[in-house]
Protein backbone atom coordinates (compact mmCIF):
# COMPACT_ATOMS: atom_id res chain seq x y z
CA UNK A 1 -218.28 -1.70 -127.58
CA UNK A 2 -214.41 -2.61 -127.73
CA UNK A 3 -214.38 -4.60 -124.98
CA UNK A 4 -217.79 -6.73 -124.90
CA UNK A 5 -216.20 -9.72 -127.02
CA UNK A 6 -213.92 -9.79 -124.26
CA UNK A 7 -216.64 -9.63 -121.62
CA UNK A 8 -218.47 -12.66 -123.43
CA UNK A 9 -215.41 -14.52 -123.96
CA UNK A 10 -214.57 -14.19 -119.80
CA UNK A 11 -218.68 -14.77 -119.06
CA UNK A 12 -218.17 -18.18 -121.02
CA UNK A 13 -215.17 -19.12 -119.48
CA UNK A 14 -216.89 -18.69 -116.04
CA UNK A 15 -220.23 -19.97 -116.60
CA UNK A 16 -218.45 -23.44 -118.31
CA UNK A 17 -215.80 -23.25 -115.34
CA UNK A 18 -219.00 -23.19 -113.43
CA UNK A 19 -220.60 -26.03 -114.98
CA UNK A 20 -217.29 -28.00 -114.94
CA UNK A 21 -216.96 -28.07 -110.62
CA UNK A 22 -220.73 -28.35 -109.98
CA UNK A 23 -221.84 -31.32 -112.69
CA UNK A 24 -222.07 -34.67 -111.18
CA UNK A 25 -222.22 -36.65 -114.19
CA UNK A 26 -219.17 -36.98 -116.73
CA UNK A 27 -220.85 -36.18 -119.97
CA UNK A 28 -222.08 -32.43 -118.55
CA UNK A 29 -218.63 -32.01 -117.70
CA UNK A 30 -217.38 -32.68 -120.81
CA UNK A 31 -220.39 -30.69 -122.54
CA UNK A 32 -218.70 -27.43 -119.89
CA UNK A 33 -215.21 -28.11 -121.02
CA UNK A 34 -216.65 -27.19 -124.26
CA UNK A 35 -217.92 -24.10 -123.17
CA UNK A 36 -215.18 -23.81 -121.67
CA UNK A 37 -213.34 -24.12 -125.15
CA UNK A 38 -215.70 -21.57 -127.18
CA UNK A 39 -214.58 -19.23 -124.87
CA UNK A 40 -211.14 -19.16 -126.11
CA UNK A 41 -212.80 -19.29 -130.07
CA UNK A 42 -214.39 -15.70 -129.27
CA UNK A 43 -211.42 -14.51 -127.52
CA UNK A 44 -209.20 -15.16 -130.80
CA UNK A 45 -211.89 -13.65 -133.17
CA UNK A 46 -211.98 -10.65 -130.75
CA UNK A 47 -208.33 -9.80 -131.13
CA UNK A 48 -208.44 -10.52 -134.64
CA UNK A 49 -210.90 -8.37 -135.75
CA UNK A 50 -210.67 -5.25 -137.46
CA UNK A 51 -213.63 -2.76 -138.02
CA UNK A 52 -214.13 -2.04 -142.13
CA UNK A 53 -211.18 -4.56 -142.68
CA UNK A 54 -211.52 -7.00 -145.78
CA UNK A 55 -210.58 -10.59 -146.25
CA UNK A 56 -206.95 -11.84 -146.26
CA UNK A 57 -207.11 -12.43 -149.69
CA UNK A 58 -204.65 -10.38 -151.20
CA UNK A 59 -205.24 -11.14 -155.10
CA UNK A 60 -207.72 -8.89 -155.49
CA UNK A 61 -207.17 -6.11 -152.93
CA UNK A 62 -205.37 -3.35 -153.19
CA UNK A 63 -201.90 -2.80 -151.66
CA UNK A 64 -202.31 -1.21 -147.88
CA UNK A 65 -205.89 -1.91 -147.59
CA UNK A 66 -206.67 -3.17 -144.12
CA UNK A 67 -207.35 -7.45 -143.77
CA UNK A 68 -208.41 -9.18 -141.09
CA UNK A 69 -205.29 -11.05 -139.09
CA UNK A 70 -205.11 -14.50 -141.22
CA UNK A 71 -202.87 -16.06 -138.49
CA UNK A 72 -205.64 -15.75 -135.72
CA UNK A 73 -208.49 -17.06 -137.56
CA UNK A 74 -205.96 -20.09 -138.32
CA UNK A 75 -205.96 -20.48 -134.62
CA UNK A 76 -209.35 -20.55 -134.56
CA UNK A 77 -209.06 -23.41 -136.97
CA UNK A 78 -206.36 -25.38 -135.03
CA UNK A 79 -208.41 -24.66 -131.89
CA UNK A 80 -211.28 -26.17 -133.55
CA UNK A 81 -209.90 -29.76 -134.55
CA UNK A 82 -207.89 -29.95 -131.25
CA UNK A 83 -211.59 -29.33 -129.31
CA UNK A 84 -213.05 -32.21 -131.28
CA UNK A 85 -210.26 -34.43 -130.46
CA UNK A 86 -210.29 -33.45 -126.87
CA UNK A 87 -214.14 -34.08 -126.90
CA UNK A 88 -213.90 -37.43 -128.67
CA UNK A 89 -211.25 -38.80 -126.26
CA UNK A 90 -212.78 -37.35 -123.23
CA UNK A 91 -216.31 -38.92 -124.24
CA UNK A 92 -214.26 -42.68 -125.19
CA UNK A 93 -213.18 -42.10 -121.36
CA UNK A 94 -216.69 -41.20 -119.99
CA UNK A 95 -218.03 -44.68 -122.05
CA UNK A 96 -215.23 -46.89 -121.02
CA UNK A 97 -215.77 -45.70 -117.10
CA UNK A 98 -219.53 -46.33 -117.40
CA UNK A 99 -218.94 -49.99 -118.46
CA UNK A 100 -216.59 -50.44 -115.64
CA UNK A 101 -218.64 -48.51 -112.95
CA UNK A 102 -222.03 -48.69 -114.58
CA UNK A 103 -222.52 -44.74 -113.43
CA UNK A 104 -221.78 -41.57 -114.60
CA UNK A 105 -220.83 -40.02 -111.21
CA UNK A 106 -217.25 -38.70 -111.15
CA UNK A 107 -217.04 -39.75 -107.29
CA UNK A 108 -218.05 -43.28 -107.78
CA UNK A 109 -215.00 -43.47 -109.93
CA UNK A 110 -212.42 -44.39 -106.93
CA UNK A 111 -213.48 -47.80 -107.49
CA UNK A 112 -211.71 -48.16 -111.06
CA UNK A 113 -208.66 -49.71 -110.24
CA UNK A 114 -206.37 -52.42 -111.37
């Protein structure tokens, strides 16, 4: 049972890998990259974890109880807010190439030049 965050974490890598090569239109790419990025969320909460551990809030613990690892759920965090900005800028890109090209096909996009 150790290992099947690690399993899911590497099956939603794949599958959004997957998704990423075989989508012909811009927004389902950026919807895999996404999937893509939750991978890495369960992957961090997965090393993190600690069976019977209690918050990391030591105030009213007491001393040498086991917490979970406060530093990887504040990767979780950062991972978070940099996926939304990824997605937001990706998504500005996928708009601006539609008004240029008028299609969401990632192959039609040799014409954007200049």
């Amino acid at each position: 049972m150790r290992y099947y965050p690690l399993v899911v974490g590497a099956w939603l890598f794949v599958l959004g890998l997957y998704g990423i090569v075989e989508a012909r239109d811009m927004v389902r790419q950026v919807i895999c990259l996404a999937v893509v990025q939750s991978s890495s969320y369960v992957l961090l909460l997965s090393v993190g974890y600690k069976a019977g551990a209690a918050a990391p809030i030591y105030k009213d613990i007491p001393a040498g109880t086991n917490v979970v690892d406060p530093v990887v759920q504040a990767l979780a965090l950062t991972d978070t807010v940099v996926e939304a900005t990824v997605m937001a800028l990706l998504l500005a890109l996928v708009v601006r190439a539609y008004e240029r090209t008028g299609s969401l096909d990632p192959l039609r996009l040799t014409a954007l030049r200049g």
